[in-house]
Protein backbone atom coordinates (compact mmCIF):
# COMPACT_ATOMS: atom_id res chain seq x y z
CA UNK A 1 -5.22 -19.78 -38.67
CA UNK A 2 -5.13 -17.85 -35.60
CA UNK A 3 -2.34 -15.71 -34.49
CA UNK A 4 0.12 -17.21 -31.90
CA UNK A 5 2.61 -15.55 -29.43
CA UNK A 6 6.10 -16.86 -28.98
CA UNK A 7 5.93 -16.31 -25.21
CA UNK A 8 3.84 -19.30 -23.29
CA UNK A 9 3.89 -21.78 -20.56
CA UNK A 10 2.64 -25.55 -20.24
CA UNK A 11 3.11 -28.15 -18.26
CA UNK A 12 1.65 -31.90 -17.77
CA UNK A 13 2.05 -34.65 -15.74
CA UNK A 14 1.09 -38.22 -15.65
CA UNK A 15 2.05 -41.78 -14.84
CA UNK A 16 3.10 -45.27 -16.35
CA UNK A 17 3.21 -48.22 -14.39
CA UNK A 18 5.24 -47.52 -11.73
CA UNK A 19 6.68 -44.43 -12.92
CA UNK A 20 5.24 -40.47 -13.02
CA UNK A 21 6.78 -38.52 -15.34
CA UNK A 22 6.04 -34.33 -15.81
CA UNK A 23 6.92 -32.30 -19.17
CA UNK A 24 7.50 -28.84 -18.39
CA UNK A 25 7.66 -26.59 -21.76
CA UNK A 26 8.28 -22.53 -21.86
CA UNK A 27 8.49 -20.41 -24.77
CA UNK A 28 10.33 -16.89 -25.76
CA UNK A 29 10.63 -14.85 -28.45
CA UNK A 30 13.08 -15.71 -30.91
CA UNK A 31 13.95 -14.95 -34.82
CA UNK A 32 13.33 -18.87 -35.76
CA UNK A 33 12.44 -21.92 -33.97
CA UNK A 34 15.19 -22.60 -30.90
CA UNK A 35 14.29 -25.99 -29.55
CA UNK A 36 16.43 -26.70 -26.48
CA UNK A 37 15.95 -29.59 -24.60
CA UNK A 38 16.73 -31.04 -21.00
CA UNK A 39 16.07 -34.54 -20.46
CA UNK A 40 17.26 -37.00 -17.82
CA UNK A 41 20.31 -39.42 -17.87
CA UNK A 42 19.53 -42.06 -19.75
CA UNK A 43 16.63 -41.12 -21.55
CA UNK A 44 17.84 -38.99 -24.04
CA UNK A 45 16.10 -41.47 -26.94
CA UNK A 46 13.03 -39.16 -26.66
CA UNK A 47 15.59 -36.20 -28.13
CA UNK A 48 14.38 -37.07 -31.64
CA UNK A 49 10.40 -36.87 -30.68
CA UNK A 50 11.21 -33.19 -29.26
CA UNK A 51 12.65 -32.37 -32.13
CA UNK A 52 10.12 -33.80 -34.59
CA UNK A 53 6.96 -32.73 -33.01
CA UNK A 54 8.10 -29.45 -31.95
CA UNK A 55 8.15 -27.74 -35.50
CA UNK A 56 4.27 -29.39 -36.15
CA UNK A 57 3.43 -26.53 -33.48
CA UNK A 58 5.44 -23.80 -33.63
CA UNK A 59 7.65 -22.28 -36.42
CA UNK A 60 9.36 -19.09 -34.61
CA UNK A 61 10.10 -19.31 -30.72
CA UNK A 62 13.15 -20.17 -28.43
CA UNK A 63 11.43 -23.32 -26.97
CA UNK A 64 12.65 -24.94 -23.77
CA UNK A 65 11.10 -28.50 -23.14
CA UNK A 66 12.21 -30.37 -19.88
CA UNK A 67 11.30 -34.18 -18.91
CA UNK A 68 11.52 -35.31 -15.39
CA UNK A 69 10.50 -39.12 -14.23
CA UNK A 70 10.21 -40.40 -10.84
CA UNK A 71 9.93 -44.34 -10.08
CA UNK A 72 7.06 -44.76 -8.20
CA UNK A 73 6.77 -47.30 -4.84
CA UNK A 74 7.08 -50.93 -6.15
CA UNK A 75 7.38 -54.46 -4.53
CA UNK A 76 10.31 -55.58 -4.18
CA UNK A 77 11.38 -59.50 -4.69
CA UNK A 78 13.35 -61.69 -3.34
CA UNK A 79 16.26 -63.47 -5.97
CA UNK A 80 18.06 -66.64 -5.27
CA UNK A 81 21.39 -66.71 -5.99
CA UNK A 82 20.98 -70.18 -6.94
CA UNK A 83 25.29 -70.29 -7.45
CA UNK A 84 25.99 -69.23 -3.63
CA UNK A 85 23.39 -71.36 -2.31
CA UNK A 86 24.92 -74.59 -4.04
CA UNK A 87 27.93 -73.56 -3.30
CA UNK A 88 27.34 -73.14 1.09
CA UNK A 89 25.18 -76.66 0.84
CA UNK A 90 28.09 -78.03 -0.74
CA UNK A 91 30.74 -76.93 2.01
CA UNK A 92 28.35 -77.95 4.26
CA UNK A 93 28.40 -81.40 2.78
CA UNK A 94 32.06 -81.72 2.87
CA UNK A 95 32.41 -80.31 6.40
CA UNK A 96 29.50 -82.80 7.64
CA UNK A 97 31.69 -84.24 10.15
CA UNK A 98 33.10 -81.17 11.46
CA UNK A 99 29.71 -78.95 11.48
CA UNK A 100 26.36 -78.98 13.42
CA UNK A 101 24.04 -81.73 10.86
CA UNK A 102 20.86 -79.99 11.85
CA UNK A 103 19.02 -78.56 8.83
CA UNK A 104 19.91 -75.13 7.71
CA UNK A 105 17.70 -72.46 9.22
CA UNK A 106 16.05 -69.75 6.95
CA UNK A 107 17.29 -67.14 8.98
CA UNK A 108 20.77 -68.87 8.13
CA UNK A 109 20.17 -68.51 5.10
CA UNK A 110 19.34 -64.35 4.84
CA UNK A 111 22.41 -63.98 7.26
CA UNK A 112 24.92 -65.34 4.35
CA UNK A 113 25.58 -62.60 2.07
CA UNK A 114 24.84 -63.31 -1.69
CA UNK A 115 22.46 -65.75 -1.00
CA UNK A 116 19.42 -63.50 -1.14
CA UNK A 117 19.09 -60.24 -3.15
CA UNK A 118 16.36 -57.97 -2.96
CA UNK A 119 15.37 -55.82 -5.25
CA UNK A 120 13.52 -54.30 -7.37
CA UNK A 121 11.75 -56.22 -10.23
CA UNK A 122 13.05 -55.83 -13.98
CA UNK A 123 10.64 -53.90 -16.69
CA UNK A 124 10.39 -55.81 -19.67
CA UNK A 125 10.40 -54.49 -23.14
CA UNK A 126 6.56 -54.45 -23.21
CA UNK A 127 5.99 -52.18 -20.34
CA UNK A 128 8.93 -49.72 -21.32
CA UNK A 129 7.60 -49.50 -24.64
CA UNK A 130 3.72 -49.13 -23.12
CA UNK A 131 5.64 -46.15 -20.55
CA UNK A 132 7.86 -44.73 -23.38
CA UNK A 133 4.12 -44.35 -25.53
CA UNK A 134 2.75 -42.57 -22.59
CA UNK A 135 5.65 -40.09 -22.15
CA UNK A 136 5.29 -38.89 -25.73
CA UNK A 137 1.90 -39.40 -25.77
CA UNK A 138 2.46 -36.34 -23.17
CA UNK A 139 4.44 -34.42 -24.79
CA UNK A 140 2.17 -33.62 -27.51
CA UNK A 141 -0.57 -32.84 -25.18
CA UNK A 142 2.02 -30.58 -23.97
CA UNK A 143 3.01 -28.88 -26.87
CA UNK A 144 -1.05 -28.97 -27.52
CA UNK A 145 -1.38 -26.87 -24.44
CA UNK A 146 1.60 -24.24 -25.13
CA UNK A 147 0.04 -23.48 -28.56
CA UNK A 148 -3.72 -22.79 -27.44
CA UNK A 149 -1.66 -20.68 -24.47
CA UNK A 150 0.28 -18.91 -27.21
CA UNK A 151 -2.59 -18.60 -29.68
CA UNK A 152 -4.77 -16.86 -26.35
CA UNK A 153 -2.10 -14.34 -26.06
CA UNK A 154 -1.86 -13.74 -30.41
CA UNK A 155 -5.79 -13.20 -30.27
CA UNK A 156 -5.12 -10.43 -27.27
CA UNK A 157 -2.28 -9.06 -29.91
CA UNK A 158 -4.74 -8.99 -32.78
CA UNK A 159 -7.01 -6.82 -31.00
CA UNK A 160 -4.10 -4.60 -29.63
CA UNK A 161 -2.20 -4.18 -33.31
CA UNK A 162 -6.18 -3.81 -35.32
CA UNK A 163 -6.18 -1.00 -32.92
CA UNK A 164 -2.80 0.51 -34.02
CA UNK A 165 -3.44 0.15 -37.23
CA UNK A 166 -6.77 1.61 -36.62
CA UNK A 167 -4.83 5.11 -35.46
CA UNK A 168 -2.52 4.95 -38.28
CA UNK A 169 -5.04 5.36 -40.78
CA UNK A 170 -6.96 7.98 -38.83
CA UNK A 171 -3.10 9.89 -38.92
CA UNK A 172 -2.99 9.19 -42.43
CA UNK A 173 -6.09 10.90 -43.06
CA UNK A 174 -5.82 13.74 -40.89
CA UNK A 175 -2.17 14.55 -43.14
CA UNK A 176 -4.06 13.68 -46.26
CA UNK A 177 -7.12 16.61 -45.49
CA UNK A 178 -4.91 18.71 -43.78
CA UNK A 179 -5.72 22.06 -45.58
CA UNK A 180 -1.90 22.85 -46.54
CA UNK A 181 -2.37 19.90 -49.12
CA UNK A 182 -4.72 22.15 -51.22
CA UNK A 183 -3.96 22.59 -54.79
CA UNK A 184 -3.93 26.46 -53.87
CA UNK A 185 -2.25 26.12 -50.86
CA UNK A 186 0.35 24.03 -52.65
CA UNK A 187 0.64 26.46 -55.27
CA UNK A 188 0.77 29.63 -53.28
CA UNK A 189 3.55 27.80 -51.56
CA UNK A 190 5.83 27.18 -54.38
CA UNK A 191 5.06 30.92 -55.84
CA UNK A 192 6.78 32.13 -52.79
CA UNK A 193 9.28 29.97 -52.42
CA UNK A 194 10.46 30.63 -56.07
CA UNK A 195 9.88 34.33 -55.69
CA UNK A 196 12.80 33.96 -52.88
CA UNK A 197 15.11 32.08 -55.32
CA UNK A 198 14.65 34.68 -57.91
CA UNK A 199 14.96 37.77 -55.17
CA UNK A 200 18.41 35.65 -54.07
CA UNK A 201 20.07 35.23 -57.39
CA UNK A 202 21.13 37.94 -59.94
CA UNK A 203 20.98 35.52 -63.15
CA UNK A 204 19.14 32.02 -62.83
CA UNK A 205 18.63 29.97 -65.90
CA UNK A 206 15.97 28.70 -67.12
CA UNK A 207 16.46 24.82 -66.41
CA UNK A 208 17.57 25.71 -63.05
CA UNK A 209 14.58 26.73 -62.36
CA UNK A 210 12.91 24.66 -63.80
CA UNK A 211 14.65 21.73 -61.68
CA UNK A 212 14.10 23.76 -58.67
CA UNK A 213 10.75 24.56 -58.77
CA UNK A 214 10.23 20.63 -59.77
CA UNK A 215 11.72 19.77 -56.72
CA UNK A 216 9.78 21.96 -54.52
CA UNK A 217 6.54 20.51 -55.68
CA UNK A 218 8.55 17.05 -54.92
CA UNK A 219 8.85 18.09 -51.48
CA UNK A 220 5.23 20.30 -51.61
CA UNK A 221 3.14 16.88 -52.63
CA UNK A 222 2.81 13.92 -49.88
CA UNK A 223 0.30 12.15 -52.67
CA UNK A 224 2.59 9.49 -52.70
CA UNK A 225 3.08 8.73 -48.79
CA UNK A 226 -0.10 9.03 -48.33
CA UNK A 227 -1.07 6.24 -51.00
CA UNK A 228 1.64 4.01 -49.80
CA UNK A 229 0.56 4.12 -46.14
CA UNK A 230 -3.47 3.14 -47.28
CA UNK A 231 -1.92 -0.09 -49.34
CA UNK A 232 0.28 -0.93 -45.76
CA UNK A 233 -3.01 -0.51 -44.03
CA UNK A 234 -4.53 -2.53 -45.90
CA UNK A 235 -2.04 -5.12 -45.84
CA UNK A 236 -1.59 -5.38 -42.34
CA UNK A 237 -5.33 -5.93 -42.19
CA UNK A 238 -5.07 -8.74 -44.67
CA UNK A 239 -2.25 -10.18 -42.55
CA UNK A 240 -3.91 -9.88 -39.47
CA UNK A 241 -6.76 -11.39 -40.58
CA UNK A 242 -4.98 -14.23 -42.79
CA UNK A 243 -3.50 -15.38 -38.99
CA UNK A 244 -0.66 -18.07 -38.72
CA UNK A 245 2.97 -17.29 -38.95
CA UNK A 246 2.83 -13.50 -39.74
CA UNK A 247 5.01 -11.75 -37.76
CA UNK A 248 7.97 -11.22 -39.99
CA UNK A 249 5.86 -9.90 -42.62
CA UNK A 250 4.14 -7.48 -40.40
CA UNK A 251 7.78 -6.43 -38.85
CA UNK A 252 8.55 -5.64 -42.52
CA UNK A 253 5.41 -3.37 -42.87
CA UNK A 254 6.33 -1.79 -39.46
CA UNK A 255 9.53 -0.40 -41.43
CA UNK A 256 7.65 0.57 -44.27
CA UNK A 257 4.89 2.63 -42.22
CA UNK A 258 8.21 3.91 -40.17
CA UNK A 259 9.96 4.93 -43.63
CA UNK A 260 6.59 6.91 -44.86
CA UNK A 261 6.37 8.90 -41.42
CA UNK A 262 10.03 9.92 -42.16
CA UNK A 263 9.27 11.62 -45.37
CA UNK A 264 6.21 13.44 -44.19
CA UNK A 265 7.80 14.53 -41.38
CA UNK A 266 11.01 16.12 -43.47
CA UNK A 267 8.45 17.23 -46.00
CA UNK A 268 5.73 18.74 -43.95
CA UNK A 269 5.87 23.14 -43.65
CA UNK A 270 2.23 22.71 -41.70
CA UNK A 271 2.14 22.42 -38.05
CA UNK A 272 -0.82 20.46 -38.40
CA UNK A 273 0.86 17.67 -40.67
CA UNK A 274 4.43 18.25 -38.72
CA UNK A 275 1.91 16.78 -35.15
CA UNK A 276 0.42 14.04 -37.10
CA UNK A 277 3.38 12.58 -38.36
CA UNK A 278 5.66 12.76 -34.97
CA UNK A 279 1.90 10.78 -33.47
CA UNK A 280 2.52 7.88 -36.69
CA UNK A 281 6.14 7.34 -35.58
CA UNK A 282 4.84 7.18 -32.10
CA UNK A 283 2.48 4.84 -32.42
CA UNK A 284 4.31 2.60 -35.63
CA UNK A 285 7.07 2.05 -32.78
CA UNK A 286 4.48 0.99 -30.36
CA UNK A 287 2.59 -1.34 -33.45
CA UNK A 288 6.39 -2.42 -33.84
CA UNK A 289 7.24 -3.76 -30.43
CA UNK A 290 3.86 -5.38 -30.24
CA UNK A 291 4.88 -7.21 -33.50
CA UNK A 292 8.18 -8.10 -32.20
CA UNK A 293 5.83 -10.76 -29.92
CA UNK A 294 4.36 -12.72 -33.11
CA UNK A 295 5.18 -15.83 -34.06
């Protein structure tokens, strides 16, 4: 699966009968899936689509998702009130005597208020279920279009956090060659720094010493760091290349890669190895905001 962004944009637009209606769908980041929805008066029954389709797209994201529909121009038709209209030729019956008997006029007729309505015809059931169809047939082209968006933006990631993973393990390296790491250079280093315990205490015993000199080769040997920074390299490859929902995951190795620059940094007496790890925290904080992005 391909990596997706939480930030994106989509928006479609169509028509259904006599109506157009427009979807209009924006995304952020967000620690889980936020779907918030804006939909017109009256046709808040498509609340339960949103909210079903939206999580067979995206699982992380403050998602907005707005509906606006517009009727379009229509006839309009003339109704009878067939009540009023009895009701005038029925005066007009009983006032015969008393009222012009030439035949009622049409023109009359429109003049009489209630007589004739005009408006707009009624949808039937058909056509709002045919129009309702079409407006979620919409949104999923919508939420179609807001993924590939999203997933165009992950594949620009991929290539940006590869790269920062890329200059991790090149750091990684340079602290693992550096020549201070020597088995001599290691051990010259811990002859002189127990030389200065033994020049600073009158009377030392022998499992003091013992404990201090094994926790200056503690602090001498960045074996360790070293090994766990390869196996999060190597991870965030696998995750990277795996795709699909990563991003907590590779937030998670961002902390671990930030907690092994710590401990080379407060363990490092080389210059060399003191530069390299200040450029990993540098650049893990930049592979960190990236990853903040990820779905």
């Amino acid at each position: 699966m391909p990596l997706q962004s939480m930030t994106g944009f989509a928006r479609r637009e169509g028509s259904s009968g006599r109506y157009r209606w427009a979807w209009e769908l924006r995304s952020v980041n967000g620690k889980g899936l936020d779907v918030r929805l804006r939909l017109p008066q009256g046709l808040e029954r498509f609340e339960p689509d949103c909210r079903r389709l939206a999580p067979q797209y995206f699982s992380r994201g403050n998602l907005q998702i707005a509906l606006s529909v517009s009727g379009g121009e229509t006839a309009v038709e003339a109704v009878i009130n067939r009540g009023a209209l009895d009701a005038v030729l029925k005066l007009r019956e009983q006032l015969g005597d008393l009222v012009d008997p030439a035949p009622l006029r049409f023109d009359t007729l429109l003049s009489l208020r209630g007589i004739i309505d005009l408006r707009e015809p009624e949808e039937s059931e058909t056509e709002r279920a045919a129009r309702d169809d079409d407006i979620v047939k919409g949104l999923e082209l919508s939420l179609a279009d807001l993924m590939a968006m999203r997933e165009d933006e992950g594949a620009a990631l991929e290539k940006v956090l590869a790269a920062q993973v890329d200059r991790i393990e090149e750091l990684t390296a340079t602290v693992e060659k550096d020549p201070s790491r020597s088995a001599p250079a290691i051990a010259a280093r811990l002859a002189q720094q127990v030389a200065l315990i033994m020049d600073n205490a009158s009377s030392i015993d022998r499992e003091r010493l013992h404990a201090e000199v094994a926790l200056l080769a503690t602090k001498a040997d960045l074996r360790e760091e070293v090994d766990r920074l390869r196996s999060h390299i190597a991870a965030a490859r696998e995750l990277l290349t795996k795709g699909g929902p990563v991003g907590r995951k590779l937030d998670f190795l961002a902390q671990e890669f930030n907690r092994e620059s710590n401990t080379i940094c407060s363990k490092s007496n080389a210059a060399a190895v003191s530069a390299a790890g200040i450029e990993l925290k540098v650049v893990i904080d930049q592979f960190r905001e990236q990853v903040q992005n990820l779905e």
